[in-house]
N, C-alpha and C. Protein backbone atom coordinates (compact mmCIF):
# COMPACT_ATOMS: atom_id res chain seq x y z
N UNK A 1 3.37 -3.27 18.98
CA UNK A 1 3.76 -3.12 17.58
C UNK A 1 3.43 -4.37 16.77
N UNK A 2 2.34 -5.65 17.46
CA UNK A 2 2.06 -6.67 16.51
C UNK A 2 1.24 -6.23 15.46
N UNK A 3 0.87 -5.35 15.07
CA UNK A 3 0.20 -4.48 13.99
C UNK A 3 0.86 -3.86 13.40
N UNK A 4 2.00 -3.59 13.20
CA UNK A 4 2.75 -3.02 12.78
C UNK A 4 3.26 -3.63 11.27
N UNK A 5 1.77 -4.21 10.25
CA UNK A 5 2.10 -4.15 8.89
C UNK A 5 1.27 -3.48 8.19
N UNK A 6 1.83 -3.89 6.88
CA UNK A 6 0.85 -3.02 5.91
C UNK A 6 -0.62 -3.43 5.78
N UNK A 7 -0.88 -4.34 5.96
CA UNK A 7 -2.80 -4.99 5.62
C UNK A 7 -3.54 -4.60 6.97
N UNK A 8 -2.61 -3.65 8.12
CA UNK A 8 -3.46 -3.44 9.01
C UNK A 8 -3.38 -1.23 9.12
N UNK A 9 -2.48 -1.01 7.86
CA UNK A 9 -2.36 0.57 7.28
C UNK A 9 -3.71 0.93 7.15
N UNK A 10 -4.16 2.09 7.08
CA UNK A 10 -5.28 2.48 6.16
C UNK A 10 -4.79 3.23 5.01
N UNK A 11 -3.49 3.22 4.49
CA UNK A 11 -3.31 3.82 3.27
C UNK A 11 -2.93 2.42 2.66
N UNK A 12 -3.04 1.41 2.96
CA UNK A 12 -2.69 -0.22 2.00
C UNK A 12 -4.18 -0.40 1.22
N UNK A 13 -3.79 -0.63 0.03
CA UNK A 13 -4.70 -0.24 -0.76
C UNK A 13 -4.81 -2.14 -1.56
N UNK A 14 -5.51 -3.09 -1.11
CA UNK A 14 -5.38 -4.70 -1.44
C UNK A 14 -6.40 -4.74 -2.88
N UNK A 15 -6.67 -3.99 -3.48
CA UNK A 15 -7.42 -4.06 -4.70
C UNK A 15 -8.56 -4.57 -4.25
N UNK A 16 -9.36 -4.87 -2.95
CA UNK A 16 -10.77 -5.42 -3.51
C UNK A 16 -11.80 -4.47 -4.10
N UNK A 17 -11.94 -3.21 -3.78
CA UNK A 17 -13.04 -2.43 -4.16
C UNK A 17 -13.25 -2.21 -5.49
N UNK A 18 -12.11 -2.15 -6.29
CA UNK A 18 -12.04 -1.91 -7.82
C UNK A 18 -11.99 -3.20 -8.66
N UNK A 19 -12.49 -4.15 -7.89
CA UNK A 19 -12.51 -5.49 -8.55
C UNK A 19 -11.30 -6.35 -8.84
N UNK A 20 -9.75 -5.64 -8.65
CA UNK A 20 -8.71 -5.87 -9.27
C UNK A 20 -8.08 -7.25 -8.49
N UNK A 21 -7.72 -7.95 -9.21
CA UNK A 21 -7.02 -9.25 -8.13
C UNK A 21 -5.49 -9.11 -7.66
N UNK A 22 -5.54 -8.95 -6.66
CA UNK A 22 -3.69 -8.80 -6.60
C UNK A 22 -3.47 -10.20 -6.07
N UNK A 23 -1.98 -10.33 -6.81
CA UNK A 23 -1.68 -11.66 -6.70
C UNK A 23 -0.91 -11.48 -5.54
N UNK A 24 -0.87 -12.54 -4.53
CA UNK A 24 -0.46 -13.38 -3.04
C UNK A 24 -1.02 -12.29 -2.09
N UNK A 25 -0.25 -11.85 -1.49
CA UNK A 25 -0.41 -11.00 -0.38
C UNK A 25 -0.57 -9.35 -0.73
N UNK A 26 0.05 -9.11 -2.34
CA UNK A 26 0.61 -7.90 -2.65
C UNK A 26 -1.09 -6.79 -2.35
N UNK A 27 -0.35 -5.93 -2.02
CA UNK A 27 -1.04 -4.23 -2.25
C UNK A 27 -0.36 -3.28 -2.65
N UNK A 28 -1.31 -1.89 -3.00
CA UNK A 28 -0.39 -0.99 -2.98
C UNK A 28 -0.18 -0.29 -1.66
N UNK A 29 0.84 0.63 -1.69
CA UNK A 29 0.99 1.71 -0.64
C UNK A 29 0.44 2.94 -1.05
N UNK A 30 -0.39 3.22 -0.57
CA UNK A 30 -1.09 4.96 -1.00
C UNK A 30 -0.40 6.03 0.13
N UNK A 31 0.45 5.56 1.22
CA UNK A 31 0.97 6.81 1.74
C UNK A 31 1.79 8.07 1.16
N UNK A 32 2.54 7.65 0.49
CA UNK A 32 3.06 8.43 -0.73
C UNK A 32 2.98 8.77 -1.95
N UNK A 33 2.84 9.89 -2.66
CA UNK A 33 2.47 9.87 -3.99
C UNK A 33 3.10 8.72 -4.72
N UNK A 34 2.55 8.46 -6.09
CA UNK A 34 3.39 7.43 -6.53
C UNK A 34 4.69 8.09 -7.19
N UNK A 35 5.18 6.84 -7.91
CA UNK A 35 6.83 7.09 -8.06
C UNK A 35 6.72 7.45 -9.19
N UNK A 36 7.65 8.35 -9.83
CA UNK A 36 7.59 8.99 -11.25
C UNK A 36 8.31 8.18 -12.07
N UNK A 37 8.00 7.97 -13.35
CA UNK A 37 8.49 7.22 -13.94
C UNK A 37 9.45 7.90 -15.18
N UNK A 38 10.61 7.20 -15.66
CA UNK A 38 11.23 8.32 -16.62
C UNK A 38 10.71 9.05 -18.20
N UNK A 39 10.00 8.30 -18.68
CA UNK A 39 9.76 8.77 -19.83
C UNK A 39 8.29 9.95 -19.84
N UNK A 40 8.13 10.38 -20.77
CA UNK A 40 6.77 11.78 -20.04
C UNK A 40 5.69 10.91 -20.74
N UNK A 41 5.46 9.97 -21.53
CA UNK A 41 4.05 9.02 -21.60
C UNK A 41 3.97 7.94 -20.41
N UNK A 42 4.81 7.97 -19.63
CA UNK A 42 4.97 6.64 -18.82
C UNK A 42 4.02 7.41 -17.47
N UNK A 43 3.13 6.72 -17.14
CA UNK A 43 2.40 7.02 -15.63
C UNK A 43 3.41 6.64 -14.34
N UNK A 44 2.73 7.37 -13.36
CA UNK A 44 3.57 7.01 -11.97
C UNK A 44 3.09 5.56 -11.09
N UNK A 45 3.62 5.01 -11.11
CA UNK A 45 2.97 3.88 -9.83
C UNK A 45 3.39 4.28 -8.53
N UNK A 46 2.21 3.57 -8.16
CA UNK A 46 2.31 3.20 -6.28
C UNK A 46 3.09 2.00 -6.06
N UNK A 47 3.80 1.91 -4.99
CA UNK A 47 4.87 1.24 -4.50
C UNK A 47 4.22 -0.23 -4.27
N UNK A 48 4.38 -1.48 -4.52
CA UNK A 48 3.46 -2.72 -4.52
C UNK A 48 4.50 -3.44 -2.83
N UNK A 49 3.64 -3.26 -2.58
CA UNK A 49 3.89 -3.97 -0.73
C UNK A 49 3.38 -5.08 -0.59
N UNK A 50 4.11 -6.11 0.51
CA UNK A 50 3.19 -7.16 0.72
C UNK A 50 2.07 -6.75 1.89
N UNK A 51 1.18 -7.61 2.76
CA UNK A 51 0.55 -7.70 3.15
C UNK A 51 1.62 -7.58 4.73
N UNK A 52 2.32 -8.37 4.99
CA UNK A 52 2.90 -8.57 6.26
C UNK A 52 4.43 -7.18 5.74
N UNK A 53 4.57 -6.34 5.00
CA UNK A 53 5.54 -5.99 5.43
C UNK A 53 5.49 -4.87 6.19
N UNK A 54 5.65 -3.99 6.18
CA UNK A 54 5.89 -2.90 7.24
C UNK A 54 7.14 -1.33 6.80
N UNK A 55 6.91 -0.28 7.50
CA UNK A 55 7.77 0.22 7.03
C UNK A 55 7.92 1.53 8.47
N UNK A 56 8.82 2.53 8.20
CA UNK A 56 8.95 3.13 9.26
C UNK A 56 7.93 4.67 9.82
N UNK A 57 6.63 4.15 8.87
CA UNK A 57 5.83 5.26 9.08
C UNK A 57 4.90 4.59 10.17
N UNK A 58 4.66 3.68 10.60
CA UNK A 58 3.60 3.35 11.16
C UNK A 58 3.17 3.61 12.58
N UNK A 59 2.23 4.15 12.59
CA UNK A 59 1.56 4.56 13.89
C UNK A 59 0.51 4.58 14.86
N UNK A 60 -0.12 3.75 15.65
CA UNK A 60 -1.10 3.29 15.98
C UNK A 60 -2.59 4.20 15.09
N UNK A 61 -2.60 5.55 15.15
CA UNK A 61 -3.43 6.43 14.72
C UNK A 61 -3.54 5.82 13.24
N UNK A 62 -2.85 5.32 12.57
CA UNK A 62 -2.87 5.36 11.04
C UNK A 62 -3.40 3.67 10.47
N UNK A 63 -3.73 3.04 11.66
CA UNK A 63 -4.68 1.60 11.33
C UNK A 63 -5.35 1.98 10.94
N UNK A 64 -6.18 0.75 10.28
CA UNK A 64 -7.19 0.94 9.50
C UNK A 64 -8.58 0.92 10.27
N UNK A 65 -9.56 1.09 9.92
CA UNK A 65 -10.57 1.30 11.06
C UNK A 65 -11.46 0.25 10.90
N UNK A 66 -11.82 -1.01 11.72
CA UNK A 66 -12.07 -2.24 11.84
C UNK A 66 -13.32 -1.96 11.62
């Protein structure tokens, strides 16, 4: 379970492909839809994770593919 964070998920989403800089360690989580927000102009976000955290979905099958 030493893999057992998010920067080694394949749904951790670290902004490089879209050019975007995330600041320290942060990503998003793409395992779940994002979160709804209250007002009906307001968009949903994805949950902002660090790099080392972890959560209780993780499963060897669901690394990212080296």
């Amino acid at each position: 379970m030493a893999n057992a964070k998010c920067e080694s998920c394949k749904f951790f989403d670290e902004h490089k492909v879209n050019g975007a800089a995330a600041q320290h360690d942060e990503g998003l989580c793409r395992f779940n839809p994002p979160v709804n927000q209250p007002g009906p102009d307001a968009h949903g976000l994805w949950p902002v994770v660090g790099a080392t955290d972890w959560c209780g979905h993780y499963m060897l099958e669901m690394t990212a593919a080296e």
